[in-house]
Protein backbone atom coordinates (compact mmCIF):
# COMPACT_ATOMS: atom_id res chain seq x y z
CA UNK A 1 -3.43 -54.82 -39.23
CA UNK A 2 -3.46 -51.29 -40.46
CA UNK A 3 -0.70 -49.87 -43.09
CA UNK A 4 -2.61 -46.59 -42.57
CA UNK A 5 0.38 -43.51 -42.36
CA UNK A 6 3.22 -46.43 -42.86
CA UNK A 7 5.44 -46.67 -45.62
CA UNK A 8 3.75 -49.23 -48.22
CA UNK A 9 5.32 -52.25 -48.19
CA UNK A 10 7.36 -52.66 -51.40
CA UNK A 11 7.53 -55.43 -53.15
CA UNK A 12 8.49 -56.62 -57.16
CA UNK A 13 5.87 -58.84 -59.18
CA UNK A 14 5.65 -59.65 -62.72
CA UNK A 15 3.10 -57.80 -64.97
CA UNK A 16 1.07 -59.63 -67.40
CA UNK A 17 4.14 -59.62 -70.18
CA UNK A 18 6.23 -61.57 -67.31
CA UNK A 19 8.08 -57.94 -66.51
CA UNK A 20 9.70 -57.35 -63.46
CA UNK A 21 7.36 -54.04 -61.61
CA UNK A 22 8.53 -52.88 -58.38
CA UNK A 23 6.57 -50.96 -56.58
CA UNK A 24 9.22 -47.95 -55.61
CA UNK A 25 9.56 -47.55 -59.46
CA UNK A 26 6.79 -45.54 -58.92
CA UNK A 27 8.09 -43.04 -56.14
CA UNK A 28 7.04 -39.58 -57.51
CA UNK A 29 3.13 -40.78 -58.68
CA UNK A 30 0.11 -41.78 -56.29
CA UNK A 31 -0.30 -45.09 -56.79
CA UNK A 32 -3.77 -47.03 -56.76
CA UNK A 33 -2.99 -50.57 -55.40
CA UNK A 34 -5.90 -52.70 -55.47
CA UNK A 35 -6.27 -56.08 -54.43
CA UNK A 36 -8.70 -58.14 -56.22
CA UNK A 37 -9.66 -61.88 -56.05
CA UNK A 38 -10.07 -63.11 -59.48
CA UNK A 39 -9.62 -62.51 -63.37
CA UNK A 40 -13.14 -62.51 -65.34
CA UNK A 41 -15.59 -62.95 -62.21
CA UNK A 42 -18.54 -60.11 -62.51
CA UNK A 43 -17.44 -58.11 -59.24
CA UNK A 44 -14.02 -57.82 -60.37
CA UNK A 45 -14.58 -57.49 -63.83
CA UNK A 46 -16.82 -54.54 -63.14
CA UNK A 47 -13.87 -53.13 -60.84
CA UNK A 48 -11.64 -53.11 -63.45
CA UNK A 49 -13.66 -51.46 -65.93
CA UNK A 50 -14.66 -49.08 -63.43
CA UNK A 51 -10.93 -48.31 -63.19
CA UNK A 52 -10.63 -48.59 -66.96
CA UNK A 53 -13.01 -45.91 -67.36
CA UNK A 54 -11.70 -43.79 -64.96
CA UNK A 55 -8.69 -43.84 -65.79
CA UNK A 56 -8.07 -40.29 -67.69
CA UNK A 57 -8.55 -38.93 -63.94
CA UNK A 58 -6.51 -41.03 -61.85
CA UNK A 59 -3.83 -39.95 -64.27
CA UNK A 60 -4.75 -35.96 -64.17
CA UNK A 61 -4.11 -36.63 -60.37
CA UNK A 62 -0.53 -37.79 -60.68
CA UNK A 63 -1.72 -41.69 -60.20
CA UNK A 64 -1.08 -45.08 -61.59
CA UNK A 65 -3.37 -48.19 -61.27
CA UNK A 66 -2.00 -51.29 -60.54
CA UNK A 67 -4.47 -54.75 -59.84
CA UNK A 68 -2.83 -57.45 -58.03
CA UNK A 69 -4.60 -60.80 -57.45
CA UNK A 70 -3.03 -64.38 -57.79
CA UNK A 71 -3.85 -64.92 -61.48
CA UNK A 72 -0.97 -66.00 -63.76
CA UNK A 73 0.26 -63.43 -66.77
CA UNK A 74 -1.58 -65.56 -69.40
CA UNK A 75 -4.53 -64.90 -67.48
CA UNK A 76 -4.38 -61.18 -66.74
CA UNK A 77 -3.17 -61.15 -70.22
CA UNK A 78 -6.79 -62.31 -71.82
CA UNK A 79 -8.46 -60.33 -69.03
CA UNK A 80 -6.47 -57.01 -70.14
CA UNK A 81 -7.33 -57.66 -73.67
CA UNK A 82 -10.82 -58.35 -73.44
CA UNK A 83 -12.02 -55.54 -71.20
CA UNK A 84 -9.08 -52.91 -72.62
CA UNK A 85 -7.39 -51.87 -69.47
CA UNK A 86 -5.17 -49.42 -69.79
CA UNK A 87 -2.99 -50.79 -66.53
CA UNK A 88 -0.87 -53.16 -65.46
CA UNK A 89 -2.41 -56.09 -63.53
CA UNK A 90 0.51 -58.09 -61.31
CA UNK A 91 0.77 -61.34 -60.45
CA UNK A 92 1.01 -62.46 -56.61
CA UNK A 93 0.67 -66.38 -57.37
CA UNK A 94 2.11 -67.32 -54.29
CA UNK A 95 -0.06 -64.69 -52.21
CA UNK A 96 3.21 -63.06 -50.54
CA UNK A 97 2.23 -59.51 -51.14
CA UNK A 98 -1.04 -59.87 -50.16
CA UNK A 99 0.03 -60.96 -47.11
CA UNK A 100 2.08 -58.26 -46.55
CA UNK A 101 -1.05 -56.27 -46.82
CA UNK A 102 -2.96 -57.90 -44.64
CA UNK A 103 -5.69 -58.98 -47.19
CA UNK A 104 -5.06 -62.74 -47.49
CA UNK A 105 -7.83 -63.89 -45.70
CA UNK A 106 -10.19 -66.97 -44.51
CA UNK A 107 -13.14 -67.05 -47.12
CA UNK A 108 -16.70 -68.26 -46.46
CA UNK A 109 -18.43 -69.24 -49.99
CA UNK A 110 -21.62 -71.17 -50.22
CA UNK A 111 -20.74 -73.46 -46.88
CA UNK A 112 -17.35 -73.86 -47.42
CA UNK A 113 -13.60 -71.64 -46.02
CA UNK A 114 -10.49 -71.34 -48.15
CA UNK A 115 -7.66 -68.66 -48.20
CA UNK A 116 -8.43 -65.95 -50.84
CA UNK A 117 -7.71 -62.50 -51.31
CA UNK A 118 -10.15 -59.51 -49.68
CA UNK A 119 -10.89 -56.78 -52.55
CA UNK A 120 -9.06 -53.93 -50.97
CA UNK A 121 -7.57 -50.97 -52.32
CA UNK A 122 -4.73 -48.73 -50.70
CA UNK A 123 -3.87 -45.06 -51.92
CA UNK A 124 -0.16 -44.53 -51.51
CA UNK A 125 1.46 -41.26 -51.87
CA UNK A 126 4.03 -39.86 -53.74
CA UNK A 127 6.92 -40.55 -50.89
CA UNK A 128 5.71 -44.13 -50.83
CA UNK A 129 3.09 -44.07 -47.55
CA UNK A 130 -0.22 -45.49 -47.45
CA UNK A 131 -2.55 -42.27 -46.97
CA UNK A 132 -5.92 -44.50 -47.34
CA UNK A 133 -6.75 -48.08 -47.39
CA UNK A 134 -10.16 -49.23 -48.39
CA UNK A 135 -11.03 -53.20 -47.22
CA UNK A 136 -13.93 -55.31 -47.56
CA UNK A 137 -14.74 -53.05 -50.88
CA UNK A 138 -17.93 -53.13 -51.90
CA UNK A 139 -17.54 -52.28 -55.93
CA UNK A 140 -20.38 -49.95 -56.27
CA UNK A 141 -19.22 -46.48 -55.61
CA UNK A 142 -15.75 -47.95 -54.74
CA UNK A 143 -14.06 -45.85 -57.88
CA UNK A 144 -15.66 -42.47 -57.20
CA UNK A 145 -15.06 -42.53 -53.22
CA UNK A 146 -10.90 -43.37 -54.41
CA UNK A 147 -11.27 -40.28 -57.18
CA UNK A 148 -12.80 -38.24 -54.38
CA UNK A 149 -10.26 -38.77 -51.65
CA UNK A 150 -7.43 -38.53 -54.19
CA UNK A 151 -9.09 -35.05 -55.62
CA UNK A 152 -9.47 -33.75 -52.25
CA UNK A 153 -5.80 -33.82 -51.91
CA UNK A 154 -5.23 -37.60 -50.17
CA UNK A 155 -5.49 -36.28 -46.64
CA UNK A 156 -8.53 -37.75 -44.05
């Protein structure tokens, strides 16, 4: 399923101080919604300092970060203080927004399937539609190919 030119899907999670964010609070701003499977693991720790350090630039281009996975607050909490992220991270413990984006997905790990979430990122515009979605990311590059599409004005 593609949420490619739809409106995003909006939704209200708690941040990591148990707050209330809803994603049309942020009509007005690009927002940088990425999906991630798990507080301190190295591929999404190296995400979100990727992020972290790019941050000054997302913001120059109108955008907020947010990182979703199904982590409680506690959790995000330590992860936010050790690495020094300058963004939200939202919890999804019951997996029903990333369902509604389509990245709550059969896992294969070392012989065995569970449900997990698929890193994926989605680039949604100022009026609230998905202009890019990026699945299956691969972190290395992932932060400079969302920088590039959002500097080149968020159009394909």
């Amino acid at each position: 399923m593609t949420l490619l030119h739809k409106e995003a899907p909006n939704f209200t999670l708690e941040n990591e101080h148990g707050q209330p964010v809803q994603l049309s609070d942020f009509l007005g701003k690009n927002i940088v919604l990425y999906f991630y499977p798990k507080d301190m693991t190295p591929g999404c720790t190296t995400e979100a300092c990727n992020f972290r350090d790019a941050y000054a630039d997302f913001s120059e281009l109108n955008a907020v970060i947010l990182g979703v996975s199904t982590d409680d607050a506690n959790r995000h909490t330590k992860f936010i203080e050790k690495h020094n992220l300058p963004f939200s991270l939202l919890v999804d413990s019951d997996h029903t927004v990333a369902e509604a984006y389509d990245v709550w997905v059969l896992k294969k790990m070392y012989g065995r399937e569970f449900m997990g979430i698929e890193r994926s990122t989605f680039l949604i515009d100022e009026k609230g539609i998905v202009v890019k979605e990026w699945r299956k990311v691969r972190v290395k590059n992932h932060i400079e190919d969302v920088l590039t599409f959002l500097r080149d004005g968020g159009k394909e």
